[in-house]
C-alpha atoms as a PDB file:
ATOM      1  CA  UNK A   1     -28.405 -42.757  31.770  1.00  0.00           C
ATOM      2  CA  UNK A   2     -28.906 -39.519  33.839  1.00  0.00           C
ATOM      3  CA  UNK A   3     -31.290 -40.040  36.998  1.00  0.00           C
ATOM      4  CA  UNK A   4     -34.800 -38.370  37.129  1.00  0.00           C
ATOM      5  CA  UNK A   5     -33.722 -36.270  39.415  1.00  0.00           C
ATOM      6  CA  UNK A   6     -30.393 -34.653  37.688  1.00  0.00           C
ATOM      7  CA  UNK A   7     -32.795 -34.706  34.092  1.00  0.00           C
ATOM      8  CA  UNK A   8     -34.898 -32.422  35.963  1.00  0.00           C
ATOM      9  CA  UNK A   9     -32.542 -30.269  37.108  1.00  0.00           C
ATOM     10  CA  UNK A  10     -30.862 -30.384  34.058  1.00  0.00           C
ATOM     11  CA  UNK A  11     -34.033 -29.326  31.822  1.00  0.00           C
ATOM     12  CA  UNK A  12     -35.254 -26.920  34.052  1.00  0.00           C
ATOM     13  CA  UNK A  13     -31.678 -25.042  33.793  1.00  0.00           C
ATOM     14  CA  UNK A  14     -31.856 -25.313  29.599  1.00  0.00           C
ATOM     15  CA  UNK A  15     -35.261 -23.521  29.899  1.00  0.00           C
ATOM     16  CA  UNK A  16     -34.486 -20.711  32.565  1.00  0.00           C
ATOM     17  CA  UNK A  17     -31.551 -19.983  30.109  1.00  0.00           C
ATOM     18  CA  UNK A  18     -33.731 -20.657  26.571  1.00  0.00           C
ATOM     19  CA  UNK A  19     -36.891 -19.057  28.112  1.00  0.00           C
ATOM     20  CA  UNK A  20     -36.260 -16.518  30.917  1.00  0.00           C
ATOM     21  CA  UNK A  21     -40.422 -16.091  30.865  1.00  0.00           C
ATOM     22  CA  UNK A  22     -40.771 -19.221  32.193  1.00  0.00           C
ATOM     23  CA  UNK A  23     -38.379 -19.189  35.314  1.00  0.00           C
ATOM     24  CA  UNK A  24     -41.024 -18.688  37.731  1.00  0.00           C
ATOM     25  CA  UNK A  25     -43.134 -21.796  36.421  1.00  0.00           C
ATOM     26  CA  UNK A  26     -39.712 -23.698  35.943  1.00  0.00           C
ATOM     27  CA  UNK A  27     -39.040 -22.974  40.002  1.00  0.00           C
ATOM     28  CA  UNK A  28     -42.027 -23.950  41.178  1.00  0.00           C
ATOM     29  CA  UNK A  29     -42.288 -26.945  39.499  1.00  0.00           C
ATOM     30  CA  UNK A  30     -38.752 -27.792  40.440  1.00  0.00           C
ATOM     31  CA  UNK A  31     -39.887 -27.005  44.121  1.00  0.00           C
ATOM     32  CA  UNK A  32     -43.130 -29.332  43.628  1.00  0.00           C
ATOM     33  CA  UNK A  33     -40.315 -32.453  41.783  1.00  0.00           C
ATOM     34  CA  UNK A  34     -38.070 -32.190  45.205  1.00  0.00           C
ATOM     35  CA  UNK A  35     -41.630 -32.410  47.589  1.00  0.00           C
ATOM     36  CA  UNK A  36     -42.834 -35.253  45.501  1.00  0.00           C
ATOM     37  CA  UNK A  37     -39.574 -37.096  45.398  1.00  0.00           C
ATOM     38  CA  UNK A  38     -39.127 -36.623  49.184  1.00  0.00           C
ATOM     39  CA  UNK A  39     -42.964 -38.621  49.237  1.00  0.00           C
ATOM     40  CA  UNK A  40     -41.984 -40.739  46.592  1.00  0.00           C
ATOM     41  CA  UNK A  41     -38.783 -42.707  48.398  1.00  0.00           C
ATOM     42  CA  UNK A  42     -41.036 -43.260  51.021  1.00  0.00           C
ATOM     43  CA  UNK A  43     -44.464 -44.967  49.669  1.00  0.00           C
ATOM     44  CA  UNK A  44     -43.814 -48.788  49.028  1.00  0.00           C
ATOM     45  CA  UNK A  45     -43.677 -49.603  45.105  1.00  0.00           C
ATOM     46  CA  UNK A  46     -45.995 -52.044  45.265  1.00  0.00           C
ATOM     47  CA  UNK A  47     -50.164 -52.969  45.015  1.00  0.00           C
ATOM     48  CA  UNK A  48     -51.398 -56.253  45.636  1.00  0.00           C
ATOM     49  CA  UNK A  49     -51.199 -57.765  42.234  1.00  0.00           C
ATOM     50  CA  UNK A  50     -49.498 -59.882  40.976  1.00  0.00           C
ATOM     51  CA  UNK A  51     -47.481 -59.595  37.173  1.00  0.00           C
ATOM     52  CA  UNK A  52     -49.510 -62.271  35.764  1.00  0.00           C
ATOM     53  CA  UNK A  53     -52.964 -60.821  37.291  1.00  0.00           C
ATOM     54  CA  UNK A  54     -51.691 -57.499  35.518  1.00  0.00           C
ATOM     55  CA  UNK A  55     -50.371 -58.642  32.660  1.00  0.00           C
ATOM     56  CA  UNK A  56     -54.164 -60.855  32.261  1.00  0.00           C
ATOM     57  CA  UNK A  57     -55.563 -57.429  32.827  1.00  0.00           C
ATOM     58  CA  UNK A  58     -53.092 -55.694  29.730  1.00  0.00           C
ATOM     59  CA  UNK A  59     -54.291 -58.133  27.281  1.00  0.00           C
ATOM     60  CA  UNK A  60     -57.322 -57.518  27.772  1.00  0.00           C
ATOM     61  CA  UNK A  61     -57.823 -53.776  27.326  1.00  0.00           C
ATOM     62  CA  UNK A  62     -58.198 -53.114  31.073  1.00  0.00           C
ATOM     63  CA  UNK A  63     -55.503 -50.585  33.229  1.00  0.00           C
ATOM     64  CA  UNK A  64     -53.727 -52.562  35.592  1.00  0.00           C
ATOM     65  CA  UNK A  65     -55.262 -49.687  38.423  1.00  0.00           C
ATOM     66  CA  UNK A  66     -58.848 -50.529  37.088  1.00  0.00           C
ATOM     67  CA  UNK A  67     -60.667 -52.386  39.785  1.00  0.00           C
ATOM     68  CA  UNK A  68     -58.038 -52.222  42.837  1.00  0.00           C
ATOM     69  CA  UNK A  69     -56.947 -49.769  45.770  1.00  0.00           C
ATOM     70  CA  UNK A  70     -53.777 -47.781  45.489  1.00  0.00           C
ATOM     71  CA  UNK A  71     -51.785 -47.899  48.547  1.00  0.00           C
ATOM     72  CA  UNK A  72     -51.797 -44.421  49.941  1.00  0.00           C
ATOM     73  CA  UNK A  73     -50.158 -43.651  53.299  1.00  0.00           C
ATOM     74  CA  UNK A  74     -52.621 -41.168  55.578  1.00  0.00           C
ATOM     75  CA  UNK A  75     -49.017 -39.307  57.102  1.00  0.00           C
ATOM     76  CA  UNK A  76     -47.078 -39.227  53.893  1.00  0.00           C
ATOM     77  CA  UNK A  77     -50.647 -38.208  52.247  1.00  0.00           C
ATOM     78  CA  UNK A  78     -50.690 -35.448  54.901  1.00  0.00           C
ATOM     79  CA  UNK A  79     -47.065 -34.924  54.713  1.00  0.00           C
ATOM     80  CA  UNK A  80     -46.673 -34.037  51.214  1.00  0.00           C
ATOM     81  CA  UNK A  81     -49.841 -31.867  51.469  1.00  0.00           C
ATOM     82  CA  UNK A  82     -48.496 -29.739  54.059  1.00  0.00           C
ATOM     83  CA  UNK A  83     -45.361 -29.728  51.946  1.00  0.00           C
ATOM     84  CA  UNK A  84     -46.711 -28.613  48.170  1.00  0.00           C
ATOM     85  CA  UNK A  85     -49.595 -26.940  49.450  1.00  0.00           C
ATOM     86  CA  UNK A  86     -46.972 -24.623  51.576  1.00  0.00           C
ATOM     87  CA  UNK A  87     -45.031 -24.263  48.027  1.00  0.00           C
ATOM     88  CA  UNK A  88     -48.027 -23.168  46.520  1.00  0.00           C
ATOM     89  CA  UNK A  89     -48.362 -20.235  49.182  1.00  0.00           C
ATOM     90  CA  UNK A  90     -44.943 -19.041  49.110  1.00  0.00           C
ATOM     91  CA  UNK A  91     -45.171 -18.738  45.331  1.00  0.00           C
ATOM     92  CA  UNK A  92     -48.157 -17.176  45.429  1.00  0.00           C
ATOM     93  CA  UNK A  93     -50.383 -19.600  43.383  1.00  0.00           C
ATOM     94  CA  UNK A  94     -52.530 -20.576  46.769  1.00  0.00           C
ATOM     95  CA  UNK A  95     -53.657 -18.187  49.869  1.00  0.00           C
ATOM     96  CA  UNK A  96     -52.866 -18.963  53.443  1.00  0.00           C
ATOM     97  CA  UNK A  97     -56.502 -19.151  53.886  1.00  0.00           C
ATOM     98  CA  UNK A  98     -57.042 -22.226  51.361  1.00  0.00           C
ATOM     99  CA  UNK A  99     -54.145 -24.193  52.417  1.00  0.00           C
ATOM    100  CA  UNK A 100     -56.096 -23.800  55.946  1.00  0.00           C
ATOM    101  CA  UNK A 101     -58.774 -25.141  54.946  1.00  0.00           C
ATOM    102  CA  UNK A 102     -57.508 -27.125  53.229  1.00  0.00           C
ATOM    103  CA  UNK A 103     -55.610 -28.978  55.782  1.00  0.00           C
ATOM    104  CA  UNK A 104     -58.563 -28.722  58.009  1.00  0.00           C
ATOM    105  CA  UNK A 105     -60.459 -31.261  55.522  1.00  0.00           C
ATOM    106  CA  UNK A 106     -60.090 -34.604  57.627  1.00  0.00           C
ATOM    107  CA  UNK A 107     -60.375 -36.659  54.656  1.00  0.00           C
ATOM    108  CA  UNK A 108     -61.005 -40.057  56.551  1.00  0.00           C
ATOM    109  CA  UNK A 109     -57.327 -42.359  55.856  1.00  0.00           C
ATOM    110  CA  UNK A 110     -59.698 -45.539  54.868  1.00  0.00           C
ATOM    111  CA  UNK A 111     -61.032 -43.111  51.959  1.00  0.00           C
ATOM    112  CA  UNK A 112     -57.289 -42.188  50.565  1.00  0.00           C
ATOM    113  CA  UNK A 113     -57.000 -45.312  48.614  1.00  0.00           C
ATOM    114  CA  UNK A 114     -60.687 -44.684  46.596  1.00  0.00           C
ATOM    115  CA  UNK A 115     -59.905 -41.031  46.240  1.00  0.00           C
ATOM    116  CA  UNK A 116     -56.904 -41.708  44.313  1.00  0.00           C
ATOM    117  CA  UNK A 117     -58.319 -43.814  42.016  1.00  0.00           C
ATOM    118  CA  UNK A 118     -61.572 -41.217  41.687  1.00  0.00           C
ATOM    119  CA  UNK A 119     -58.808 -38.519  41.269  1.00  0.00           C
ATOM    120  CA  UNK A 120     -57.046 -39.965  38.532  1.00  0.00           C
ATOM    121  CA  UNK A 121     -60.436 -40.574  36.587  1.00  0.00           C
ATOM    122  CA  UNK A 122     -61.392 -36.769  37.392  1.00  0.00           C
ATOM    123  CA  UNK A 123     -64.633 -37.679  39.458  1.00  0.00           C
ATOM    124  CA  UNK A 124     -66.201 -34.470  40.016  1.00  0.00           C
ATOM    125  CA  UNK A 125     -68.449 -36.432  42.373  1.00  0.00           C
ATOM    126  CA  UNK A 126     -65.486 -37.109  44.882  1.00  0.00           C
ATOM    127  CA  UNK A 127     -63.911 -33.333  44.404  1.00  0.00           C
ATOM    128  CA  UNK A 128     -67.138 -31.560  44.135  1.00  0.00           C
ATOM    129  CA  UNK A 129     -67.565 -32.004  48.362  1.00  0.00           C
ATOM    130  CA  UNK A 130     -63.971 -31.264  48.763  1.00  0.00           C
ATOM    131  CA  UNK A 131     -64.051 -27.778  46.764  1.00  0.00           C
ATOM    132  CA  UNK A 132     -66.950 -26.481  48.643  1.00  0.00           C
ATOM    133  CA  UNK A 133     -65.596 -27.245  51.928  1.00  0.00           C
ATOM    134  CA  UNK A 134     -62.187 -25.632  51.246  1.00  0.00           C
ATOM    135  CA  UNK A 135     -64.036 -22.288  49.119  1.00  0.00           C
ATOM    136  CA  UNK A 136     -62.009 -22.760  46.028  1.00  0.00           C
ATOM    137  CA  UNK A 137     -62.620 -23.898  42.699  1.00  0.00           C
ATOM    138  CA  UNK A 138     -62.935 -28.131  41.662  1.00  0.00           C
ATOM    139  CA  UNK A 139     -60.511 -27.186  39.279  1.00  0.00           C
ATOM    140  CA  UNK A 140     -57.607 -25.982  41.787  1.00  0.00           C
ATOM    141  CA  UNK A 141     -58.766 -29.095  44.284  1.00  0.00           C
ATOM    142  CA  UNK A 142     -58.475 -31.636  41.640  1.00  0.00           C
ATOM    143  CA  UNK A 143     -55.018 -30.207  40.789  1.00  0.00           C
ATOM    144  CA  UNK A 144     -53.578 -29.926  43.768  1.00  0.00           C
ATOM    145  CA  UNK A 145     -54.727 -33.218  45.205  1.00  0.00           C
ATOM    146  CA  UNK A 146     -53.725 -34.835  41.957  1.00  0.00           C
ATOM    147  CA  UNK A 147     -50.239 -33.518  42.684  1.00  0.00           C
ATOM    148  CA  UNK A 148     -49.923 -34.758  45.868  1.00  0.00           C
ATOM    149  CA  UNK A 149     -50.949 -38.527  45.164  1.00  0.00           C
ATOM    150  CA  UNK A 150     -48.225 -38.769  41.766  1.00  0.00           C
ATOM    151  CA  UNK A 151     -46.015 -40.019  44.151  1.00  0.00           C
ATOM    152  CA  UNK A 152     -48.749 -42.321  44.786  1.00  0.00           C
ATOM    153  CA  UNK A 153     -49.370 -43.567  41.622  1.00  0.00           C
ATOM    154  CA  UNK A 154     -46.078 -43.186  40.192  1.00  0.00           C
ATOM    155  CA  UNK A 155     -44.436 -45.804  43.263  1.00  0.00           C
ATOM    156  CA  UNK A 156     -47.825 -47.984  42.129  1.00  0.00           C
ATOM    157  CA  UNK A 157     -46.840 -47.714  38.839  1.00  0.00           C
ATOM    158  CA  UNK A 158     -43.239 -48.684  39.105  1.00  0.00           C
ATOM    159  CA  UNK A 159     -42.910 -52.635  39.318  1.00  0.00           C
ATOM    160  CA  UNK A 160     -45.403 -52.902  36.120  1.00  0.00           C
ATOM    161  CA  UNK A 161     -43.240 -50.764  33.610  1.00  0.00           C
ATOM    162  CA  UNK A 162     -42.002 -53.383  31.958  1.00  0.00           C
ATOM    163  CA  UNK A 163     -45.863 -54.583  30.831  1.00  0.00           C
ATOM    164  CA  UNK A 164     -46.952 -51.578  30.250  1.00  0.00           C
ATOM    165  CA  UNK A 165     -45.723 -50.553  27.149  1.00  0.00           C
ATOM    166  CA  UNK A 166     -44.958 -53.976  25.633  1.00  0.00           C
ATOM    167  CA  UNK A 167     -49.067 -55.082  26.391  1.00  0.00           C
ATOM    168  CA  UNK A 168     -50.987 -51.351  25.608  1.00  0.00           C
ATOM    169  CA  UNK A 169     -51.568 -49.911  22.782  1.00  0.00           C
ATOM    170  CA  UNK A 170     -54.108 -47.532  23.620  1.00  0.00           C
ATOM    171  CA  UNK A 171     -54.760 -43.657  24.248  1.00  0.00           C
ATOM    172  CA  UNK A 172     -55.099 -43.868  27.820  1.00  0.00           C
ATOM    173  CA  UNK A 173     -52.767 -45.251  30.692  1.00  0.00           C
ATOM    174  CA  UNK A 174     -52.070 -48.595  30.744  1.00  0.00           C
ATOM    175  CA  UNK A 175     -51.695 -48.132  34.462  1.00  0.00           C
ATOM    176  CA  UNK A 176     -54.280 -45.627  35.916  1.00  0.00           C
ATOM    177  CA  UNK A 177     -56.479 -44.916  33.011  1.00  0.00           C
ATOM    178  CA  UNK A 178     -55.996 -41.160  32.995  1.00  0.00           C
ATOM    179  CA  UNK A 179     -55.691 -39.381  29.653  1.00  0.00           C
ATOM    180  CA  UNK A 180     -52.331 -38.674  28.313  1.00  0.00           C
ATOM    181  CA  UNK A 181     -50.686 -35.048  28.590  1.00  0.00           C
ATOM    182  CA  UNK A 182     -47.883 -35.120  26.530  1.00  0.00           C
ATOM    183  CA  UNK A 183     -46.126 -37.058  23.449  1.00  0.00           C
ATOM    184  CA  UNK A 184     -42.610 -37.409  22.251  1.00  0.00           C
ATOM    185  CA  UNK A 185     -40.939 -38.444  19.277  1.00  0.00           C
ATOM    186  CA  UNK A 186     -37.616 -40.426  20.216  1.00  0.00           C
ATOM    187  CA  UNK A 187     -34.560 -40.382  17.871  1.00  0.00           C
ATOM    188  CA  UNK A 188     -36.328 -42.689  15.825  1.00  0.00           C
ATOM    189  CA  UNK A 189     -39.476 -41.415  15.130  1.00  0.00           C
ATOM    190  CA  UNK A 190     -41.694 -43.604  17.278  1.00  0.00           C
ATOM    191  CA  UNK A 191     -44.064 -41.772  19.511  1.00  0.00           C
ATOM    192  CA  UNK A 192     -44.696 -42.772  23.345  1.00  0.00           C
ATOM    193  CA  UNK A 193     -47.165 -41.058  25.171  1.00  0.00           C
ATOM    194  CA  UNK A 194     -47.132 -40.091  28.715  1.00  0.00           C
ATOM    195  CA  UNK A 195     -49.173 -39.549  31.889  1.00  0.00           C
ATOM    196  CA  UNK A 196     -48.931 -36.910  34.032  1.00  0.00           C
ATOM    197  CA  UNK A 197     -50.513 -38.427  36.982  1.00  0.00           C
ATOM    198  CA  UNK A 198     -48.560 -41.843  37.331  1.00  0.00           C
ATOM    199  CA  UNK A 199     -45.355 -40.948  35.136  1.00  0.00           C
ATOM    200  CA  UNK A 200     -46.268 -43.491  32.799  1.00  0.00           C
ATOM    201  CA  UNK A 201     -45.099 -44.042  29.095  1.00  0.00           C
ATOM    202  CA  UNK A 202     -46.173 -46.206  26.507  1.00  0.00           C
ATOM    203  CA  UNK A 203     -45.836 -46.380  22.593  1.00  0.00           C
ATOM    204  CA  UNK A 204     -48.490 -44.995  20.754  1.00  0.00           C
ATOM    205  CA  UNK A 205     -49.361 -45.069  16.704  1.00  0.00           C
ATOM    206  CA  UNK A 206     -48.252 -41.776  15.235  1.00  0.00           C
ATOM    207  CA  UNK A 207     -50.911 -41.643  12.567  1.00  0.00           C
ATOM    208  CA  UNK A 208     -53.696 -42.174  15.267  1.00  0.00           C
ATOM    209  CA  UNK A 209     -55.809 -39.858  17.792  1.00  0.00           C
ATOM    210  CA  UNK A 210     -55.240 -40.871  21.529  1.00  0.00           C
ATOM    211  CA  UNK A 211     -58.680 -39.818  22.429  1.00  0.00           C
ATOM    212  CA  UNK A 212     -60.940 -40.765  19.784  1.00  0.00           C
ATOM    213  CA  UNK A 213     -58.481 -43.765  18.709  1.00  0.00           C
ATOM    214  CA  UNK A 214     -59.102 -42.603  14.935  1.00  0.00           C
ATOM    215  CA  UNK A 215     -56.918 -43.339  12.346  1.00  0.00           C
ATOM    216  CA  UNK A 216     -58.544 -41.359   9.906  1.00  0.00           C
ATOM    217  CA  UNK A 217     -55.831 -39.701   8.433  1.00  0.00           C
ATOM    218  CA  UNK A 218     -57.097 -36.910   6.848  1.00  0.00           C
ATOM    219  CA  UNK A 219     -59.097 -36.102   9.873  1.00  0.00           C
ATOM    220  CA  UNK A 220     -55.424 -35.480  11.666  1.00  0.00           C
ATOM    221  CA  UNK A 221     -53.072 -32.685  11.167  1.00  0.00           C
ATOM    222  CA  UNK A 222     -51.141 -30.379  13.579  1.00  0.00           C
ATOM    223  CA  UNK A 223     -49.940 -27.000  15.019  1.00  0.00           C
ATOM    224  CA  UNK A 224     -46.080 -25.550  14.420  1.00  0.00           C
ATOM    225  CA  UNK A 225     -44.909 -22.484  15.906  1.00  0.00           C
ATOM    226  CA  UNK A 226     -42.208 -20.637  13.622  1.00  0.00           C
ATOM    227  CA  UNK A 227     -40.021 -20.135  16.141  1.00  0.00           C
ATOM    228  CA  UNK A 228     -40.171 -23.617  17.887  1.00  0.00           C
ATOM    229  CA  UNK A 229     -39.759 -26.887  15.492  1.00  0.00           C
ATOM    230  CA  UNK A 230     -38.931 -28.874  17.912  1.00  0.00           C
ATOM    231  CA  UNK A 231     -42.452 -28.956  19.612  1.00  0.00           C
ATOM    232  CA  UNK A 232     -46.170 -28.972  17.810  1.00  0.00           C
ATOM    233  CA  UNK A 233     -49.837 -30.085  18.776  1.00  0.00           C
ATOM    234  CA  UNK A 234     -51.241 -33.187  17.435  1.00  0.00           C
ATOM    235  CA  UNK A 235     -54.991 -32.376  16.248  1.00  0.00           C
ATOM    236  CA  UNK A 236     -57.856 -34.294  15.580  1.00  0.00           C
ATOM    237  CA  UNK A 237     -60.291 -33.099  13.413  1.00  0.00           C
ATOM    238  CA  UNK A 238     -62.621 -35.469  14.104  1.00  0.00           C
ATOM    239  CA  UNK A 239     -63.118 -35.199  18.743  1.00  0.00           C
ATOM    240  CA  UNK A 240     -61.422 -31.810  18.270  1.00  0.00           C
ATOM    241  CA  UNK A 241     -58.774 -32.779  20.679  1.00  0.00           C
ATOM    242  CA  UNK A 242     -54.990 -32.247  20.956  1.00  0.00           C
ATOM    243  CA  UNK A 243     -51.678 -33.585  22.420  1.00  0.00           C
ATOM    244  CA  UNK A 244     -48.517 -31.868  22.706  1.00  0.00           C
ATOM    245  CA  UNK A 245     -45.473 -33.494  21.108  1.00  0.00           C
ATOM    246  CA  UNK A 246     -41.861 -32.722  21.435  1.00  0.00           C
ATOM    247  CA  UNK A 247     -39.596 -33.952  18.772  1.00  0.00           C
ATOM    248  CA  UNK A 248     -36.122 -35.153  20.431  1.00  0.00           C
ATOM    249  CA  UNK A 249     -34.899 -35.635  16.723  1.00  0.00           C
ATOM    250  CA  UNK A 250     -35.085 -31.617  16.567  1.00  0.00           C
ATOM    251  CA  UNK A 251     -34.452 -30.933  20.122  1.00  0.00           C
ATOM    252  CA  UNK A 252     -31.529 -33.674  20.338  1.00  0.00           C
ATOM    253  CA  UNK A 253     -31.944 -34.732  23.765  1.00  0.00           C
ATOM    254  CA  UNK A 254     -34.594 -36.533  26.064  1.00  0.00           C
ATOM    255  CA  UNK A 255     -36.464 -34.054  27.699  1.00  0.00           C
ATOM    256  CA  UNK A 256     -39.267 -34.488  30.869  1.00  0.00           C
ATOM    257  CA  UNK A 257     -42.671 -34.067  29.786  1.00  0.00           C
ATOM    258  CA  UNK A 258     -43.773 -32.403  32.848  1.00  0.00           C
ATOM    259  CA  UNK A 259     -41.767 -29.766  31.825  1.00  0.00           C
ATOM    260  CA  UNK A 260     -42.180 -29.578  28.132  1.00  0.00           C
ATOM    261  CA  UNK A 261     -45.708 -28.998  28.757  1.00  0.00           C
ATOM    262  CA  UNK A 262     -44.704 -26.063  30.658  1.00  0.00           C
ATOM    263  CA  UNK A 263     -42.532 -25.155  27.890  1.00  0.00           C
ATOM    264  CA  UNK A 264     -45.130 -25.388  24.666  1.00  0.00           C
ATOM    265  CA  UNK A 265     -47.467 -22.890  26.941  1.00  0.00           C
ATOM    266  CA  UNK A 266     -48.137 -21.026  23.261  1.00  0.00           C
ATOM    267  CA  UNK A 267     -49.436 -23.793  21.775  1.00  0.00           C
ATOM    268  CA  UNK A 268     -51.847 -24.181  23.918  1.00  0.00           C
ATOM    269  CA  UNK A 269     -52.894 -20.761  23.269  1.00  0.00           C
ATOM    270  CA  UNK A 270     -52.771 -21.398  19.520  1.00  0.00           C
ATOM    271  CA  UNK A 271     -54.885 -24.839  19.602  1.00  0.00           C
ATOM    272  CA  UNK A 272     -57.451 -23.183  21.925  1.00  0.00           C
ATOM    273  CA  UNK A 273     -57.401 -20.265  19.194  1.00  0.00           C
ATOM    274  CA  UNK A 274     -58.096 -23.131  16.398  1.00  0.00           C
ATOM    275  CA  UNK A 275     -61.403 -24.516  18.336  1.00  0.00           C
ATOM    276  CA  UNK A 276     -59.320 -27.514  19.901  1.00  0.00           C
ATOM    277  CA  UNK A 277     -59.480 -28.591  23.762  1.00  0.00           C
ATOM    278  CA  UNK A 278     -57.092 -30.225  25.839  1.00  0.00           C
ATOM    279  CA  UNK A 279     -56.708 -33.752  27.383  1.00  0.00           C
END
């Protein structure tokens, strides 16, 4: 089995070759996988639960994050800050001014632990302060810090794997309760969906809305581009939500969802056309 690293290099490649539109999206996020990873083999894989306590939590319908403190190291917080936020600038997508003020923000180290959690449920409460302060928009903050704490959550994540997808069978993470980004069918048909913000997969029913959790299936249906059967948007008619999926069967290999989402951009555009909103 290829390493995360060499997949990533390895998909990003197929896509600057299949979609030469893309290879400025496809190098930044490559730049962003290298800063994380640096973070990543640093942060201690570990929170202070035990399997059983998380497994207890599993069964009953709770993420194993709900309720607890990730781990989050104030100089490898800072570090990988500096790091992405500096990617960011030299790709254009942030100003020299915001990544100033930016790193000017002395979020206290005792709050790190809190804000991730806050971060990974969206808590405009905890990002509202932190976007006014730095002049830019929640949106961009909530981003950006979100992208510096996956190593975070995806270290966090790590030791419960093996519970996660044999105890959840919900939408949302099993681990940090975010919503899922992406889907995939595997060479079998059966659909896993992932999280963006811890790494995270889990199986998933096909016939079934991750957000509203209907199963209502004439309420579900889904978007194909002519061009591209090997990717479509999951709809549901009934919350008006979608999820990306990538087929493997029609792609034949095991791609990274990170960058299949970059990939399935037009779809997007075409579910947004069709009065359907994003996780």
């Amino acid at each position: 089995m290829l390493s995360t690293v060499t997949l990533v290099e390895r998909e990003v490649a197929h896509y600057r070759r299949a979609r030469p539109e893309l290879a400025c999206a496809l190098d930044l996020y490559a730049a962003v996988f290298q800063a994380q990873e640096s973070v990543r083999q640093r942060v201690p894989p570990w929170l202070d639960l035990s399997n059983d306590q998380a497994r207890a939590k599993l069964q009953a319908g709770t993420p194993v994050l709900d309720g607890q403190e990730l781990p989050v190291d104030p100089d490898l917080f800072r570090s990988g800050l500096e790091s992405i936020a500096g990617i960011l600038v030299s790709h254009g997508v942030l100003t020299a001014e915001e990544m100033g003020l930016l790193q000017s923000q002395a979020l206290p180290p005792a709050d790190l632990p809190r804000l991730a959690v806050d971060i990974a449920r969206s808590d405009w409460n905890r990002i509202r302060p932190i976007a006014a302060a730095c002049e830019m928009e929640e949106e961009a903050v909530a981003v950006l810090l979100r992208t510096v704490l996956v190593p975070f959550y995806q270290a966090g994540a790590a030791p419960f794997q093996g519970l996660l997808g044999a105890l959840w069978r919900k939408g949302t993470c099993p681990f940090c309760g975010g919503m899922p980004r992406m889907a995939r069918m595997d060479g079998d048909g059966r659909r896993s969906l992932y999280c963006s913000i811890c790494r995270s997969e889990w199986p998933f029913a096909r016939l079934a809305c991750p957000f509203c959790e209907g199963y209502d299936a004439g309420s579900l249906d889904y978007l194909l581009l002519d061009w591209d059967k090997g990717h479509r948007a999951d709809v549901c008619n009934t919350c008006r939500r979608y999820i990306k999926a990538s087929d493997e069967r029609v792609l034949g290999r095991h791609g990274v969802p990170d960058i299949e989402d970059l990939a399935t951009i037009p779809l997007d555009l075409v579910a947004a056309r069709n009065g359907y909103t994003p996780p």
